[in-house]
Protein backbone atom coordinates (compact mmCIF):
# COMPACT_ATOMS: atom_id res chain seq x y z
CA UNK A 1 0.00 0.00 0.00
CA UNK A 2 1.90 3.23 -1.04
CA UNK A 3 0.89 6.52 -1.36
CA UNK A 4 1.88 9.93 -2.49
CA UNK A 5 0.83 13.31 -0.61
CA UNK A 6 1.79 16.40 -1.72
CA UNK A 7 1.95 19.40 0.00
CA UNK A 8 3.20 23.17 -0.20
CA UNK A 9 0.93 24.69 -3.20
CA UNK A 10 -0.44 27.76 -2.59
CA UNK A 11 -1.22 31.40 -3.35
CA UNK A 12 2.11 33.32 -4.97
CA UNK A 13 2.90 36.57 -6.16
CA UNK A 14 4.84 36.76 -9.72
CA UNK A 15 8.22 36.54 -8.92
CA UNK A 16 7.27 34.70 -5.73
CA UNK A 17 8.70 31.39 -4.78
CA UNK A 18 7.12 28.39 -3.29
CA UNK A 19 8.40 24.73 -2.56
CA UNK A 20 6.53 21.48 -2.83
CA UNK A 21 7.17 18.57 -1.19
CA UNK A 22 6.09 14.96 -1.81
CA UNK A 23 6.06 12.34 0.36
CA UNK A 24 5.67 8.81 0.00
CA UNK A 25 4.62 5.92 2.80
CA UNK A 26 4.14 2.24 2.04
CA UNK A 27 6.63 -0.60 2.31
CA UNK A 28 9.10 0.22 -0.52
CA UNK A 29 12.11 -1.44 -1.50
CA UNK A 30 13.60 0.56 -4.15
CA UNK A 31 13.47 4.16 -5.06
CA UNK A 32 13.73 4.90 -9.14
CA UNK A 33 12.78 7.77 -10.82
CA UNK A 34 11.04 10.93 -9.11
CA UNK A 35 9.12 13.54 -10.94
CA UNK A 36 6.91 16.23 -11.13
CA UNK A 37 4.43 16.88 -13.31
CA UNK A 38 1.49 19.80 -13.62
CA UNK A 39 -1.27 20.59 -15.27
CA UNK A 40 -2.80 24.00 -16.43
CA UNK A 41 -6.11 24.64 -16.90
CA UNK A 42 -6.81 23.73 -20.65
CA UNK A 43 -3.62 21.92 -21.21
CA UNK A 44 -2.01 18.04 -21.19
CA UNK A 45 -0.55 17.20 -18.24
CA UNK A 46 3.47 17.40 -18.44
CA UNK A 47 6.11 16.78 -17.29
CA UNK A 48 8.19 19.86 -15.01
CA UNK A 49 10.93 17.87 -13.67
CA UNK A 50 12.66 14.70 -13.39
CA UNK A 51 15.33 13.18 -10.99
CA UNK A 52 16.92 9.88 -11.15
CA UNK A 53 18.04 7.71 -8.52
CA UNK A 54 21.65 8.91 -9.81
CA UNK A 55 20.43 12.39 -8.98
CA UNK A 56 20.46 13.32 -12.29
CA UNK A 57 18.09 16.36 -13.18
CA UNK A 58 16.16 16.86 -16.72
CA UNK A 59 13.59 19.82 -16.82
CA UNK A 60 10.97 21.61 -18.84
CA UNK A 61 11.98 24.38 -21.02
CA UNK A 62 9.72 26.38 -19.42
CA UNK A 63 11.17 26.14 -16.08
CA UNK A 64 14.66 25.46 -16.32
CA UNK A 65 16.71 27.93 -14.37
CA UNK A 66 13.94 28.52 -12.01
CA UNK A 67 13.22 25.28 -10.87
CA UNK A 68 15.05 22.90 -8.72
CA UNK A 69 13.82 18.97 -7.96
CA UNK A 70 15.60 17.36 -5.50
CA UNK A 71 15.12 14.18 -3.58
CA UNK A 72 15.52 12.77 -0.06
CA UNK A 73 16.31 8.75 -0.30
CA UNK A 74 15.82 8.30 3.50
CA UNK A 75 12.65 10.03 3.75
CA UNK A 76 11.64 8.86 0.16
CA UNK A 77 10.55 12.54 -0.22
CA UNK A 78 11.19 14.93 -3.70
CA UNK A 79 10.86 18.38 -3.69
CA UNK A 80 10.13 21.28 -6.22
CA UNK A 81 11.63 25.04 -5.10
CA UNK A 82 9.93 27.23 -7.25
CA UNK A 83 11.76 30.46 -7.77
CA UNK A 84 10.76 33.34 -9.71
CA UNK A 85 7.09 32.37 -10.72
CA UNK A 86 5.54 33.53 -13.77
CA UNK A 87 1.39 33.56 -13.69
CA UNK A 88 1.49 30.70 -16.82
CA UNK A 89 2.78 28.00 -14.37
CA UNK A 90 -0.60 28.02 -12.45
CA UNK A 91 -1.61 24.57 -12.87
CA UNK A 92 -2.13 21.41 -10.42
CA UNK A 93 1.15 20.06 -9.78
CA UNK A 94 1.69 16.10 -9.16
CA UNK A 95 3.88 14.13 -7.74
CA UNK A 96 4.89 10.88 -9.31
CA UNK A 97 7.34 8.39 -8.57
CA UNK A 98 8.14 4.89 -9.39
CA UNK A 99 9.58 2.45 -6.99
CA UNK A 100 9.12 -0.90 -6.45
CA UNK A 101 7.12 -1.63 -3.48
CA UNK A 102 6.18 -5.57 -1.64
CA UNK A 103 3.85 -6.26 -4.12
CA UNK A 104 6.15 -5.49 -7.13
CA UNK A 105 7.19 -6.01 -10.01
CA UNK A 106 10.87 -5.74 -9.85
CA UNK A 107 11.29 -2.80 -12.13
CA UNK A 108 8.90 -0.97 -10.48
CA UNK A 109 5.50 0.69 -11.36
CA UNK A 110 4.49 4.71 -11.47
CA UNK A 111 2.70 6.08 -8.13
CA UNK A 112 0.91 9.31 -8.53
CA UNK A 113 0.12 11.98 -5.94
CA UNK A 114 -3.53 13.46 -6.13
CA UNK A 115 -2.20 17.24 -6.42
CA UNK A 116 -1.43 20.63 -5.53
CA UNK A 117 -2.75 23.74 -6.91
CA UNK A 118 -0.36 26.18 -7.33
CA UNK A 119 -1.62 29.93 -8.32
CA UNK A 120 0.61 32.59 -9.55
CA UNK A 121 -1.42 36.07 -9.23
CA UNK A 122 -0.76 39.15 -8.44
């Protein structure tokens, strides 16, 4: 039984920063990849940022330079500091992860987070 709660959205200011955090709990065996996602109103779902279980970072375009993932191993946490937010990265952000938990498989399956609404007004 794992889960994934995010936490941390909010109400921000342009220019504003904010950090989300994700946590996981369940009996988990191995960590893989960690990610977060968000969607806009209107738009697919995508991807913001990635992290790899070699700590290696891949993000958006759109956010690159102002974002920063990171991940906590022990606490089988990832978080998102948001700095300098622009109004178009409203959206609901999720967390997803995959790691391979009692029940399996091996390589590991995708756990999502329900979301965080994150608004950038001024």
């Amino acid at each position: 039984q794992v889960q994934l709660v995010e936490s941390g959205g909010g109400l921000v200011q342009p220019g504003g920063s904010l950090r989300l955090s994700c946590a996981a709990s369940g009996t988990i065996f191995r960590i893989n990849a960690m990610g977060w996602y968000r969607q806009a109103p209107g738009k697919q779902r995508e991807l913001v940022a990635i992290i790899t279980s070699r700590n290696s970072t891949n993000y958006a375009d759109s956010v690159k330079g102002r974002f920063t993932i990171s991940r906590d191993n022990a606490k089988i946490t990832v978080d998102l500091q948001m700095n300098s937010l622009k109004p178009e990265d409203t959206a609901v952000y999720y967390c997803k992860m995959n790691l391979v938990a009692r029940i399996g498989p091996w390589d590991g399956m995708e756990y999502w987070g329900k979301g965080t609404l994150v608004t950038v007004s001024s």
